[in-house]
PDB file of N, CA and C in Angstrom:
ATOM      1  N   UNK A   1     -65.981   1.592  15.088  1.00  0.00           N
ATOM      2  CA  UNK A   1     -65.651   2.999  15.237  1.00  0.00           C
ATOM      3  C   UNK A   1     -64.307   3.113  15.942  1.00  0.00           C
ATOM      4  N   UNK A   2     -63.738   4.591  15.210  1.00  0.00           N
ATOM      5  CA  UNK A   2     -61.902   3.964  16.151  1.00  0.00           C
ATOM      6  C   UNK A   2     -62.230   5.140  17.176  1.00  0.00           C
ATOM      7  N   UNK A   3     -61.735   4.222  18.170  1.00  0.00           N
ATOM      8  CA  UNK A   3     -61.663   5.055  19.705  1.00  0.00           C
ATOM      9  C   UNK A   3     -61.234   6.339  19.579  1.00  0.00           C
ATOM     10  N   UNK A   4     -62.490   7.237  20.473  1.00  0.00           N
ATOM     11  CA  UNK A   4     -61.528   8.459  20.664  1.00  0.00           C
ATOM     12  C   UNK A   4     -60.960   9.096  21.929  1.00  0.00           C
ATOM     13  N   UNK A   5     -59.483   8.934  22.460  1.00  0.00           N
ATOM     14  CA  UNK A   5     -58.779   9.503  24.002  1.00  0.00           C
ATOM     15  C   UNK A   5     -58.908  10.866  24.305  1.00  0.00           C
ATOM     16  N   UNK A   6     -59.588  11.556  24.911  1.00  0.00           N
ATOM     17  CA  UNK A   6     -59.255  12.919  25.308  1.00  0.00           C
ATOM     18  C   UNK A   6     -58.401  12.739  26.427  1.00  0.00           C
ATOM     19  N   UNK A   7     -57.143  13.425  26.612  1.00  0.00           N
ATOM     20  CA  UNK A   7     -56.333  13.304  27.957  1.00  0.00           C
ATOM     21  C   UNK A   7     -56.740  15.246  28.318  1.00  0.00           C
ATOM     22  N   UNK A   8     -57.202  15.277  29.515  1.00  0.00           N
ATOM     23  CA  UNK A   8     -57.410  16.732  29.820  1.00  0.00           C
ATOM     24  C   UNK A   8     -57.265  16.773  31.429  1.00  0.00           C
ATOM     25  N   UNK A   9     -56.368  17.621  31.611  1.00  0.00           N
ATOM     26  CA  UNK A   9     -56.057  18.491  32.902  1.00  0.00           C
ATOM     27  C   UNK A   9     -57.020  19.732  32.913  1.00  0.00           C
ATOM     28  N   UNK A  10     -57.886  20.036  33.870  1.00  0.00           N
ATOM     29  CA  UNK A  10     -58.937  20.652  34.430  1.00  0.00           C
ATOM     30  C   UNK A  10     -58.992  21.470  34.216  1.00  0.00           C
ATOM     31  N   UNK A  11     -58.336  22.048  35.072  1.00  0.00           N
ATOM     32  CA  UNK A  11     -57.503  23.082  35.353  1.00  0.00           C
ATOM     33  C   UNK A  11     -57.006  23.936  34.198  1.00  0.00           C
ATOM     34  N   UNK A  12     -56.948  23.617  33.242  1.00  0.00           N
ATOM     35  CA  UNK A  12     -56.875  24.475  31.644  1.00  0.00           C
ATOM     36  C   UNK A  12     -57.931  24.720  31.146  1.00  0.00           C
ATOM     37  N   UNK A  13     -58.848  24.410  31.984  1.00  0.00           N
ATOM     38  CA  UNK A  13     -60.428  24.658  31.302  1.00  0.00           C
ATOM     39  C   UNK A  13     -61.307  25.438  31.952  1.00  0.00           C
ATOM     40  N   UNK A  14     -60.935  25.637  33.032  1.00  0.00           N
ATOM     41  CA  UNK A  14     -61.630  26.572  34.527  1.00  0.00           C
ATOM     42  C   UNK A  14     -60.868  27.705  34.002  1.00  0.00           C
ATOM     43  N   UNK A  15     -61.835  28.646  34.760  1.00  0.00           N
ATOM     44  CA  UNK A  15     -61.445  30.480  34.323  1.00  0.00           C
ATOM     45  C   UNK A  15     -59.798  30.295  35.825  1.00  0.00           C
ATOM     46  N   UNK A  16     -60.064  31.718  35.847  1.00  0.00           N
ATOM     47  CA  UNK A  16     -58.985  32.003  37.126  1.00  0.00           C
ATOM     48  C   UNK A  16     -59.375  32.015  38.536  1.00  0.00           C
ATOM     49  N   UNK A  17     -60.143  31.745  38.761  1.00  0.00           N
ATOM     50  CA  UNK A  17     -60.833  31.541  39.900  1.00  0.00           C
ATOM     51  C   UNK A  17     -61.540  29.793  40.241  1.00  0.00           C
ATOM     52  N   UNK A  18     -60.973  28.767  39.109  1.00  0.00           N
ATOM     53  CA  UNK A  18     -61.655  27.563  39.072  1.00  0.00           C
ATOM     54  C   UNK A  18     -62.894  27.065  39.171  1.00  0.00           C
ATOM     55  N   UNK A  19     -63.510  28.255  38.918  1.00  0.00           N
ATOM     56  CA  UNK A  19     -64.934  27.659  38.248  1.00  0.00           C
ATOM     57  C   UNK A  19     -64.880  27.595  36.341  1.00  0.00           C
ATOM     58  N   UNK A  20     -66.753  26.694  36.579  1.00  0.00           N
ATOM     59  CA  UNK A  20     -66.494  26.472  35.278  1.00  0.00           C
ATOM     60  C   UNK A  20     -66.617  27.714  34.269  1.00  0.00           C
ATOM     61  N   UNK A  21     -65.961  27.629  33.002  1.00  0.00           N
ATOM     62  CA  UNK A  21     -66.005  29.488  32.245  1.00  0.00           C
ATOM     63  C   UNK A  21     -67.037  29.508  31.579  1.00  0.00           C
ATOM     64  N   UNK A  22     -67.333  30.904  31.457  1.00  0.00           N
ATOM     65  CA  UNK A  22     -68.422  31.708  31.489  1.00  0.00           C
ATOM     66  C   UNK A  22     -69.176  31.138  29.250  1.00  0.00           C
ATOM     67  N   UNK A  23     -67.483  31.122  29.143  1.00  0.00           N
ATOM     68  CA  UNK A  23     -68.097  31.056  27.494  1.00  0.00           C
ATOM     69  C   UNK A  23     -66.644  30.316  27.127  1.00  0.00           C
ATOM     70  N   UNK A  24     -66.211  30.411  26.126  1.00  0.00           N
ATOM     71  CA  UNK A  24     -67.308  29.869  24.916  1.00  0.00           C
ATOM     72  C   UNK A  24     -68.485  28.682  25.226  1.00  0.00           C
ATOM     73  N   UNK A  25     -69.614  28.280  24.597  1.00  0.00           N
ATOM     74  CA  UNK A  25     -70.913  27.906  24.884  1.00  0.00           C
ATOM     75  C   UNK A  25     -69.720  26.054  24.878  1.00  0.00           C
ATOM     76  N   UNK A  26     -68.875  25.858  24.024  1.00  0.00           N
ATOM     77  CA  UNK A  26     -68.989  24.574  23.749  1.00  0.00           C
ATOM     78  C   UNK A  26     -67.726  24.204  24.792  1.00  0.00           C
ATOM     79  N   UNK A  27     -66.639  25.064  24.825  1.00  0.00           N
ATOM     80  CA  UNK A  27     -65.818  24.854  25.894  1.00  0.00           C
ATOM     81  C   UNK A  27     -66.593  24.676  27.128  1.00  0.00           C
ATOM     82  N   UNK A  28     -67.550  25.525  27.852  1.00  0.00           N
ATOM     83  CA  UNK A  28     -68.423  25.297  28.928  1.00  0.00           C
ATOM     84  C   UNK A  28     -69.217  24.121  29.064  1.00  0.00           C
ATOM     85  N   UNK A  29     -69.827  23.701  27.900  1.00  0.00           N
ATOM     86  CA  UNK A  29     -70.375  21.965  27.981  1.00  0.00           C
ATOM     87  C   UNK A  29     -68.959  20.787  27.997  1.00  0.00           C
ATOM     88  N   UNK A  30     -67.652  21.319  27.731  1.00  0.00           N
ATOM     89  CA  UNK A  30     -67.313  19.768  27.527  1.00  0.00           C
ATOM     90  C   UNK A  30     -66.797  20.062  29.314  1.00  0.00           C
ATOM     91  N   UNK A  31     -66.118  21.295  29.680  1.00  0.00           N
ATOM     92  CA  UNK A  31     -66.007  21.565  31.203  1.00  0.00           C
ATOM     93  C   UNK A  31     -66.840  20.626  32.186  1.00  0.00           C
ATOM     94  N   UNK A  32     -68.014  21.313  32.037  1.00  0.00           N
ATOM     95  CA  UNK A  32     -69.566  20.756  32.498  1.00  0.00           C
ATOM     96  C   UNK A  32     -69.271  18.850  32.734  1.00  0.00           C
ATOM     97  N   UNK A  33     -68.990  18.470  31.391  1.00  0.00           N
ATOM     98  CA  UNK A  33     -69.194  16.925  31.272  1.00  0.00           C
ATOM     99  C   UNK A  33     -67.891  16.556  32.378  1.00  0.00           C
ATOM    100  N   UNK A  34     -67.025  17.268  32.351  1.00  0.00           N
ATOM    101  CA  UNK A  34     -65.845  16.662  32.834  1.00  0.00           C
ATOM    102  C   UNK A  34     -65.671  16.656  34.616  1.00  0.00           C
ATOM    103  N   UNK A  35     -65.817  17.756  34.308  1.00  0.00           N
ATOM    104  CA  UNK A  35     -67.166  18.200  36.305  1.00  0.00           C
ATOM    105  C   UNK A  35     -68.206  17.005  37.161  1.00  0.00           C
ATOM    106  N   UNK A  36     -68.701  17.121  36.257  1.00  0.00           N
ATOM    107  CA  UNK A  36     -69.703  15.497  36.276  1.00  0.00           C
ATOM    108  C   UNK A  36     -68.836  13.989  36.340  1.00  0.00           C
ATOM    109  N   UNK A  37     -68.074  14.288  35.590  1.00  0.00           N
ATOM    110  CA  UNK A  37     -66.845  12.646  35.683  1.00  0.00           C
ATOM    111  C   UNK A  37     -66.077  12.927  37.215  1.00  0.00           C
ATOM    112  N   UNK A  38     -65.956  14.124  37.331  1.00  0.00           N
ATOM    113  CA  UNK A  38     -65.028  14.127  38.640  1.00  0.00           C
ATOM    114  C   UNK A  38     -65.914  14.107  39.428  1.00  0.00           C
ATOM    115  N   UNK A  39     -67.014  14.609  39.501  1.00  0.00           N
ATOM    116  CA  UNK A  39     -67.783  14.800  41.230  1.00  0.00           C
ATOM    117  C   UNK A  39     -67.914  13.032  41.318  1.00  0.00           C
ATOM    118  N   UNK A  40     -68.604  12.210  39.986  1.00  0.00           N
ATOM    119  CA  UNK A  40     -68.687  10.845  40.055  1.00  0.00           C
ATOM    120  C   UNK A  40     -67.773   9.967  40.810  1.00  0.00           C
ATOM    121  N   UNK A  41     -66.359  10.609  40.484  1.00  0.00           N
ATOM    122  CA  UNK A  41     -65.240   9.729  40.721  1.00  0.00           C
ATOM    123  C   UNK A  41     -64.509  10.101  42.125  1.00  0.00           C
ATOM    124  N   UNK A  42     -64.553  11.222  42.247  1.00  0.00           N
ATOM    125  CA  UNK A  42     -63.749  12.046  43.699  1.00  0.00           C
ATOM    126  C   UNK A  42     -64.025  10.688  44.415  1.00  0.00           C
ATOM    127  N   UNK A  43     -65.216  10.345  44.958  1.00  0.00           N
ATOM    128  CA  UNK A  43     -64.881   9.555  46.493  1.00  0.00           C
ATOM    129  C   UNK A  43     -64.451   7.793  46.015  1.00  0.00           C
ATOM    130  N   UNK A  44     -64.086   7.516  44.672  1.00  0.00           N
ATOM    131  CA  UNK A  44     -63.648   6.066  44.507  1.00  0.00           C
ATOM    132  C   UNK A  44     -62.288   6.296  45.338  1.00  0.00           C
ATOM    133  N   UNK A  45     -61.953   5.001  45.476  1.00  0.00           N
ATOM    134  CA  UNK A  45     -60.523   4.791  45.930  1.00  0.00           C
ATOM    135  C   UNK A  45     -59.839   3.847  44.475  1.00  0.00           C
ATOM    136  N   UNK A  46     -58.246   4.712  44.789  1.00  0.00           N
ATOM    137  CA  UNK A  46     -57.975   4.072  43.764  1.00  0.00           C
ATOM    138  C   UNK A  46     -58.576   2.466  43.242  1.00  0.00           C
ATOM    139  N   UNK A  47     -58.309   2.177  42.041  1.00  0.00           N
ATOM    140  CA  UNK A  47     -58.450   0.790  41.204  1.00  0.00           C
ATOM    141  C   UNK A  47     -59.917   0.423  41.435  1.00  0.00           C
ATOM    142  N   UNK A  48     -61.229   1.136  41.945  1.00  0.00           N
ATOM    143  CA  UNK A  48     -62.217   1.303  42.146  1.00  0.00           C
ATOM    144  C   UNK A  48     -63.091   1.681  40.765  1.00  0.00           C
ATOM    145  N   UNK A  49     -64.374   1.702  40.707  1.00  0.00           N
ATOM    146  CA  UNK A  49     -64.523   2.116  39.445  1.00  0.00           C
ATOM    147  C   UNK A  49     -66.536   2.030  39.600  1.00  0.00           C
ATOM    148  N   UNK A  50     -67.421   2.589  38.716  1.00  0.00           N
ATOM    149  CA  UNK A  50     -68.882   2.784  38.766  1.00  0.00           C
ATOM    150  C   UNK A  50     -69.145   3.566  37.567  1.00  0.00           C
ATOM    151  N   UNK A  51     -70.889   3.123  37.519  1.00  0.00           N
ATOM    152  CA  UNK A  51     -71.285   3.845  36.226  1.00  0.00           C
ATOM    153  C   UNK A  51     -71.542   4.784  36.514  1.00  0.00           C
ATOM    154  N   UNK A  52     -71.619   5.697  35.615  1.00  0.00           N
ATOM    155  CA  UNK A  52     -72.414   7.352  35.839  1.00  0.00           C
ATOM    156  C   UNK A  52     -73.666   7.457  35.259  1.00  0.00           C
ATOM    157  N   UNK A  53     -73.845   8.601  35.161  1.00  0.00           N
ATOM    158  CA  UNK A  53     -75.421   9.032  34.708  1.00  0.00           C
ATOM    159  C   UNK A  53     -74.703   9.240  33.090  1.00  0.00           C
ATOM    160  N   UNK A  54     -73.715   9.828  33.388  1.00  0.00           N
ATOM    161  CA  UNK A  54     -73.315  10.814  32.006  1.00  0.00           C
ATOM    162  C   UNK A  54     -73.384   9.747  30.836  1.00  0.00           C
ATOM    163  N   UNK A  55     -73.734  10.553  29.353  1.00  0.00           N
ATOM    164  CA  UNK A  55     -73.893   9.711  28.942  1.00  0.00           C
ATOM    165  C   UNK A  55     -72.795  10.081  27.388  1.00  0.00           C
ATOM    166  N   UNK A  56     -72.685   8.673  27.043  1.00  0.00           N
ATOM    167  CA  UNK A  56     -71.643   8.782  25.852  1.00  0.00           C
ATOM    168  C   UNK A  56     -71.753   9.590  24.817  1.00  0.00           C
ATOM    169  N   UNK A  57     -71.164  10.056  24.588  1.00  0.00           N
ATOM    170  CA  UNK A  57     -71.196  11.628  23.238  1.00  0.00           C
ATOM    171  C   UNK A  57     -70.678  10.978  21.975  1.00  0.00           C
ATOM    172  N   UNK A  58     -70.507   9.378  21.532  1.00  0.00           N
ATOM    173  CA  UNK A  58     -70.205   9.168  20.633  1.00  0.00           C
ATOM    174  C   UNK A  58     -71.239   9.007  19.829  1.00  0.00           C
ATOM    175  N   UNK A  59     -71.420   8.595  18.093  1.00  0.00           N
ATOM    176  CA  UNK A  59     -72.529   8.297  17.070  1.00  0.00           C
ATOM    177  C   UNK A  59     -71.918   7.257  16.410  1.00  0.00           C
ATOM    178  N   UNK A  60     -71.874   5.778  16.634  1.00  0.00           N
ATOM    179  CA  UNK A  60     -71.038   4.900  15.985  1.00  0.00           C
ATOM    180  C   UNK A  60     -72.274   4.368  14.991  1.00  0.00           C
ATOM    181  N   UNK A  61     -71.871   5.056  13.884  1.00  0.00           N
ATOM    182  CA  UNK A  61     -72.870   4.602  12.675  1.00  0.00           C
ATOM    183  C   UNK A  61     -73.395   5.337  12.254  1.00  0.00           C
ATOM    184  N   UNK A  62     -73.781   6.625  12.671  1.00  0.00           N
ATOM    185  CA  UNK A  62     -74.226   7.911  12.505  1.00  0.00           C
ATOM    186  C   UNK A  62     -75.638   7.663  13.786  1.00  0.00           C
ATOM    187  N   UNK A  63     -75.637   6.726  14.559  1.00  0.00           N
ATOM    188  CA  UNK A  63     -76.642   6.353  15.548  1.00  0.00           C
ATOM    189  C   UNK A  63     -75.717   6.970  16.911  1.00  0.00           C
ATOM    190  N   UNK A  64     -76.872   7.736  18.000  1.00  0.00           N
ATOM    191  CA  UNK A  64     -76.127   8.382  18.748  1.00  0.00           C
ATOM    192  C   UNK A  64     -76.425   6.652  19.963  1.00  0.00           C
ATOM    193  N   UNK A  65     -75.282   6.507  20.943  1.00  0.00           N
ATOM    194  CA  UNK A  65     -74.348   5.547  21.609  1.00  0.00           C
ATOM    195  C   UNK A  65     -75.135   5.687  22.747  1.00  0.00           C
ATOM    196  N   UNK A  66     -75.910   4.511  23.066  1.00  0.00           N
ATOM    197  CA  UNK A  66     -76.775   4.755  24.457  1.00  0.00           C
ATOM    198  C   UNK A  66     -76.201   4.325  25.799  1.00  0.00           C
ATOM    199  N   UNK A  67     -75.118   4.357  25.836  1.00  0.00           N
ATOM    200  CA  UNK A  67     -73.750   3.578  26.713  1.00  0.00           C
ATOM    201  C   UNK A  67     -73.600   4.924  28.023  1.00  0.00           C
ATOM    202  N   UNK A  68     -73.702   4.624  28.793  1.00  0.00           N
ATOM    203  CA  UNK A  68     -73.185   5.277  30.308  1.00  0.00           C
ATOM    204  C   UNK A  68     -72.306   5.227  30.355  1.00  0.00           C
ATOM    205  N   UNK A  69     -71.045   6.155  30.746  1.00  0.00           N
ATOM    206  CA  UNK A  69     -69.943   6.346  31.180  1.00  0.00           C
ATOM    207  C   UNK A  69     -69.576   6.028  32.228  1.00  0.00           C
ATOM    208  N   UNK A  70     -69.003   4.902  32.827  1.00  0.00           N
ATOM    209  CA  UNK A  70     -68.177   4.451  33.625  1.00  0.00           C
ATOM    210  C   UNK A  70     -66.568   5.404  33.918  1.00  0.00           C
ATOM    211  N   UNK A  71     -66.430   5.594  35.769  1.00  0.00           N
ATOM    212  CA  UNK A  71     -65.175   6.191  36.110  1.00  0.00           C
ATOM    213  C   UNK A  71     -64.535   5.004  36.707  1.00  0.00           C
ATOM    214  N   UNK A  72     -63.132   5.288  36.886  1.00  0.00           N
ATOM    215  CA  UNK A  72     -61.959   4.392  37.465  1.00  0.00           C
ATOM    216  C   UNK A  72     -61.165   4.932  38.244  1.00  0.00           C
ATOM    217  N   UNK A  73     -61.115   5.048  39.098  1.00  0.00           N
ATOM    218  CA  UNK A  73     -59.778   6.372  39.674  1.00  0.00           C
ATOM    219  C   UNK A  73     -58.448   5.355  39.765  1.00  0.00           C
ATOM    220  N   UNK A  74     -57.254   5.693  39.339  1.00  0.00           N
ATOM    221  CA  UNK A  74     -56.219   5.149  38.932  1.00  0.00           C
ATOM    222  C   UNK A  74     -55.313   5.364  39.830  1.00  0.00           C
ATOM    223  N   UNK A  75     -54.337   4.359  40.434  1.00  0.00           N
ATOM    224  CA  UNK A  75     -53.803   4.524  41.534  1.00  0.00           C
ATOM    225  C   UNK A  75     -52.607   5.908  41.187  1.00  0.00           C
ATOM    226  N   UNK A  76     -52.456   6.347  40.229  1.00  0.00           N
ATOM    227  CA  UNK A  76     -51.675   7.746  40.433  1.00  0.00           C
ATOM    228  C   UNK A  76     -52.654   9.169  40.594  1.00  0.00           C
ATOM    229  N   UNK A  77     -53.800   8.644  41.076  1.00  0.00           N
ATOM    230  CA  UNK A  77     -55.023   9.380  41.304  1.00  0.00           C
ATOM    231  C   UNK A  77     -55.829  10.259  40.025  1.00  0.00           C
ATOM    232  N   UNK A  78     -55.581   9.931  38.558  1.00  0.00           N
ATOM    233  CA  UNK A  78     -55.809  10.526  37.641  1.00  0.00           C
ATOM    234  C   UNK A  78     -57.326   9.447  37.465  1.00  0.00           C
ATOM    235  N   UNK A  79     -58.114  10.088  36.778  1.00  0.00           N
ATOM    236  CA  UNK A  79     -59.991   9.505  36.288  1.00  0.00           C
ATOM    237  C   UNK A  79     -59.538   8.878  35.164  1.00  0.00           C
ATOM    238  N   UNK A  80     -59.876   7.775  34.971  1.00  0.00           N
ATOM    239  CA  UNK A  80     -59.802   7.522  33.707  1.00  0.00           C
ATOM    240  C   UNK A  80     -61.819   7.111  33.350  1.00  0.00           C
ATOM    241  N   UNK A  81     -62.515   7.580  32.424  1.00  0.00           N
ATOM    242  CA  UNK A  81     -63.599   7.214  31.691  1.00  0.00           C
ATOM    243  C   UNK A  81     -63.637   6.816  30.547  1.00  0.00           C
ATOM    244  N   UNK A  82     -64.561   6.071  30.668  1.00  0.00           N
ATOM    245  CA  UNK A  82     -64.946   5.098  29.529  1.00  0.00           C
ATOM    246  C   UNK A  82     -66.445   4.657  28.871  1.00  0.00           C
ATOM    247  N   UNK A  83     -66.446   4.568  27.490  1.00  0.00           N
ATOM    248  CA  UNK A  83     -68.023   3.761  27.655  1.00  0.00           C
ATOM    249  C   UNK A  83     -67.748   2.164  27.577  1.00  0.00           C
ATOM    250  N   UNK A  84     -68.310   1.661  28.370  1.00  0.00           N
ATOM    251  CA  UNK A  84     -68.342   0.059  27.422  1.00  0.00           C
ATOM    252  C   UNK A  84     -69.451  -0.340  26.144  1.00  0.00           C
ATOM    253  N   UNK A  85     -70.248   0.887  26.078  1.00  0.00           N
ATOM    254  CA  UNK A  85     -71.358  -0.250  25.359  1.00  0.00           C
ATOM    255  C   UNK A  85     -70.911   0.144  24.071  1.00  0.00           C
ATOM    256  N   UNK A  86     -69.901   0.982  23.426  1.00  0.00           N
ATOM    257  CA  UNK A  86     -69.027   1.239  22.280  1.00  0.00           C
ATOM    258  C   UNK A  86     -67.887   1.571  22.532  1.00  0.00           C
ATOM    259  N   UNK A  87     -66.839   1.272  23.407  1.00  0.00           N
ATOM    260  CA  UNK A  87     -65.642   1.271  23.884  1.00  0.00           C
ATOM    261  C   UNK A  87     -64.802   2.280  22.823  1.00  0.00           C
ATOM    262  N   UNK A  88     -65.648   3.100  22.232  1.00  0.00           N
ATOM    263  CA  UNK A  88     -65.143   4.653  21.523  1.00  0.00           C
ATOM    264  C   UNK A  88     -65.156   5.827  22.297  1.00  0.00           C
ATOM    265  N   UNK A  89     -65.102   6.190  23.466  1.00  0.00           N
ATOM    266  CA  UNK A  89     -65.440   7.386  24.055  1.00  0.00           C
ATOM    267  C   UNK A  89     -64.375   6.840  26.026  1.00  0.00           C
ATOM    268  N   UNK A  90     -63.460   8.065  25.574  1.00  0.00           N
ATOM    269  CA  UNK A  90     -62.385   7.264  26.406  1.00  0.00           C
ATOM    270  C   UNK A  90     -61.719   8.920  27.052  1.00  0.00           C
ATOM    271  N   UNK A  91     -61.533   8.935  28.430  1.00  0.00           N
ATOM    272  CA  UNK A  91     -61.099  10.016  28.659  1.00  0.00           C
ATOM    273  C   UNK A  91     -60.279   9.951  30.363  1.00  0.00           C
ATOM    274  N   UNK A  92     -58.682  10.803  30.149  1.00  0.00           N
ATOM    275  CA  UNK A  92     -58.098  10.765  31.542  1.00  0.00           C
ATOM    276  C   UNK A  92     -58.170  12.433  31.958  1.00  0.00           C
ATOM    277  N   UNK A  93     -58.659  12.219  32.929  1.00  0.00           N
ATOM    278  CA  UNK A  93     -58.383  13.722  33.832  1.00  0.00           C
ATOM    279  C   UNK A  93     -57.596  13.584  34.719  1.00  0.00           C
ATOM    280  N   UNK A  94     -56.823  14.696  34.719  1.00  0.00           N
ATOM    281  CA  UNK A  94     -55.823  15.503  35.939  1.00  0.00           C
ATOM    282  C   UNK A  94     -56.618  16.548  36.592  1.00  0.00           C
ATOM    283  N   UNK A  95     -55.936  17.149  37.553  1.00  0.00           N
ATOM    284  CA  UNK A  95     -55.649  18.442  38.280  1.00  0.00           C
ATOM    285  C   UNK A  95     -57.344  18.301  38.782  1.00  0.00           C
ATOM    286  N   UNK A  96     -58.146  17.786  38.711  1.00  0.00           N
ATOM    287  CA  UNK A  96     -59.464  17.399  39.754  1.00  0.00           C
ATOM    288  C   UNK A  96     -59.315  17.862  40.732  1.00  0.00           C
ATOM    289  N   UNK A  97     -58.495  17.831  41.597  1.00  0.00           N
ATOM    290  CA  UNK A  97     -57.916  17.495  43.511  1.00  0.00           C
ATOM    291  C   UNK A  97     -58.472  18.456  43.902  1.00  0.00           C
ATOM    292  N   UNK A  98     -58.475  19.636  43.384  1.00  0.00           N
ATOM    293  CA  UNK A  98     -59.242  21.300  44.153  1.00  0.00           C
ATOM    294  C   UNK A  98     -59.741  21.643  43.431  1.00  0.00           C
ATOM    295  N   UNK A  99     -60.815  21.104  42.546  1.00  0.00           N
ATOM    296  CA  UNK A  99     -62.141  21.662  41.996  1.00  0.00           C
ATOM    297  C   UNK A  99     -63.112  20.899  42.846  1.00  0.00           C
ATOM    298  N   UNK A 100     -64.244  22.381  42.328  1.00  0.00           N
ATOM    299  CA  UNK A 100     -65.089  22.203  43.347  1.00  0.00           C
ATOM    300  C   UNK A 100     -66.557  20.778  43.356  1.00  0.00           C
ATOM    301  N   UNK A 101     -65.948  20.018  42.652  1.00  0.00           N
ATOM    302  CA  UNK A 101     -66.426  18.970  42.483  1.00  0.00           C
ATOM    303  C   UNK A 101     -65.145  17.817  43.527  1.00  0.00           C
ATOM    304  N   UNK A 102     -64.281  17.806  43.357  1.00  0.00           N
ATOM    305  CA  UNK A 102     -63.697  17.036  43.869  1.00  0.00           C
ATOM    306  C   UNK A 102     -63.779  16.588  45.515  1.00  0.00           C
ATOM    307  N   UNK A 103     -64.680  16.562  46.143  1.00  0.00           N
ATOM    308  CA  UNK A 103     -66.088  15.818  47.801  1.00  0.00           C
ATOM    309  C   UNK A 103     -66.920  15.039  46.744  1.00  0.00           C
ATOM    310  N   UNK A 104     -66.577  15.238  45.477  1.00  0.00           N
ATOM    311  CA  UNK A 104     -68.348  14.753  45.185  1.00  0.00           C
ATOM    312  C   UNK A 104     -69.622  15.391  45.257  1.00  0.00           C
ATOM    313  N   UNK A 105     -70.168  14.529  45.120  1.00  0.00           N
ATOM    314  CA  UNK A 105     -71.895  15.099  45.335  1.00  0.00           C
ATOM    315  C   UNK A 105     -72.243  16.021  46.189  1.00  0.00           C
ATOM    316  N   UNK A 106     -72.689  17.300  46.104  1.00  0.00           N
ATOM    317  CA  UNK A 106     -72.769  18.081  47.469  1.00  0.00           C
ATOM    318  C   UNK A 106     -73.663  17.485  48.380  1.00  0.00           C
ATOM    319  N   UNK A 107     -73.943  17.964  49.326  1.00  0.00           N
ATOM    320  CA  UNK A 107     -74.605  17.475  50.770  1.00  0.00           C
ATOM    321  C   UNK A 107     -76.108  17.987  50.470  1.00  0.00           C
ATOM    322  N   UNK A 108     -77.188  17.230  50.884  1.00  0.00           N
ATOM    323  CA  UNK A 108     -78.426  17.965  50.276  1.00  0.00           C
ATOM    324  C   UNK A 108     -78.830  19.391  51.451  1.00  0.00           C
ATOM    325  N   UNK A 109     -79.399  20.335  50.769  1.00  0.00           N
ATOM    326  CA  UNK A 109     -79.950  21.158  51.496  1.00  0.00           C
ATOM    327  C   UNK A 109     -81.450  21.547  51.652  1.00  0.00           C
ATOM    328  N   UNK A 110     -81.824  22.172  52.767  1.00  0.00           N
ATOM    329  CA  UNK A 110     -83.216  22.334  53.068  1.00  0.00           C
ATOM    330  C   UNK A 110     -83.937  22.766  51.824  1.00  0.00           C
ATOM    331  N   UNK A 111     -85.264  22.604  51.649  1.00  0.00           N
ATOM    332  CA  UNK A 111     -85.847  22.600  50.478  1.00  0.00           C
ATOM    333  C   UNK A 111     -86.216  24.205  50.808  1.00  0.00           C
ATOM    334  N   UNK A 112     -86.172  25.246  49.655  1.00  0.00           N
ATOM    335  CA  UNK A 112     -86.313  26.205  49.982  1.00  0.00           C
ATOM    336  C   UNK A 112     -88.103  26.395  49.356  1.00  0.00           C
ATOM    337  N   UNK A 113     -88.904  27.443  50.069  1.00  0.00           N
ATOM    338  CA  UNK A 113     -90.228  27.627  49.572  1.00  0.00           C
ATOM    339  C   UNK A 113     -89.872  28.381  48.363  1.00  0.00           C
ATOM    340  N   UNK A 114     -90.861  27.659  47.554  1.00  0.00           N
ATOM    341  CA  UNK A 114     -91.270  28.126  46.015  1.00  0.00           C
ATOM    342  C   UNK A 114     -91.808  29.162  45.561  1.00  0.00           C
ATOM    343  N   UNK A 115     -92.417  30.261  46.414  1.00  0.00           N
ATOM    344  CA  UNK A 115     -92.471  31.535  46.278  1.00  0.00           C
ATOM    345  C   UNK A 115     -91.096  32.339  46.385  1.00  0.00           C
ATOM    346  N   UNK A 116     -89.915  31.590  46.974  1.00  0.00           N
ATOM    347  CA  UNK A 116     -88.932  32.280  47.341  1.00  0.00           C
ATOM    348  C   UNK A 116     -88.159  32.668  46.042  1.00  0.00           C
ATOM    349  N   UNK A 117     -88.526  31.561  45.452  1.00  0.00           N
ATOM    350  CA  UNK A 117     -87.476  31.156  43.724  1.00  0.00           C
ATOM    351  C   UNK A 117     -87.678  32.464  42.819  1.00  0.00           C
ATOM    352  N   UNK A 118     -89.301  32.840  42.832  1.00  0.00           N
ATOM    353  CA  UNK A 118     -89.407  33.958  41.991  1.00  0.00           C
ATOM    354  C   UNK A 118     -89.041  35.062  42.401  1.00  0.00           C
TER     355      UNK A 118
END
């Protein structure tokens, strides 16, 4: 399968206020995925690198790619992702630095009661 590069700066994908946008449904999932690569990657130090949860969006064969996405943070501080287990699904992000993913993982909070939810 021939590799596919998305190069994407963030920041063209967040509304005006830098959250993720409201719509279109498919712009908001690839946002979403890319959110997820950065919260993963924010606390590497450069030339650093780990797997993620996220998982590869490629179909090499018409079979969907059971490969985890691995981040890298690159010493000019840009993400680079990857899959290895079909080295087709390949992606660099910019402008991360002040989205609200970029701490990473949030901090856990008190468990709220379950009557409260409804």
């Amino acid at each position: 399968m021939k590799p596919t590069i998305l190069v994407v700066d963030i920041r063209h994908w967040l509304d005006d206020a830098g959250q993720l946008p409201e719509g279109p449904v498919r712009l908001r999932q690839q946002a979403l995925r890319i959110a997820r690569l950065i919260e993963y990657a924010a606390t590497l130090r450069p030339k650093t690198m780990g797997e993620t949860p996220v998982e590869c969006s490629r179909r090499p064969g018409r079979k969907r790619c059971m490969g985890l996405l691995w981040v890298e943070k690159l010493t000019d501080n840009r993400i680079n992702a990857w899959c290895p287990a079909c080295g087709a699904d390949e992606i660099f992000i910019s402008g991360w630095e002040h989205t609200p993913w970029a701490s990473g993982p949030m901090d856990p909070e008190p468990a709220l009661d379950a009557n409260s939810l409804h």
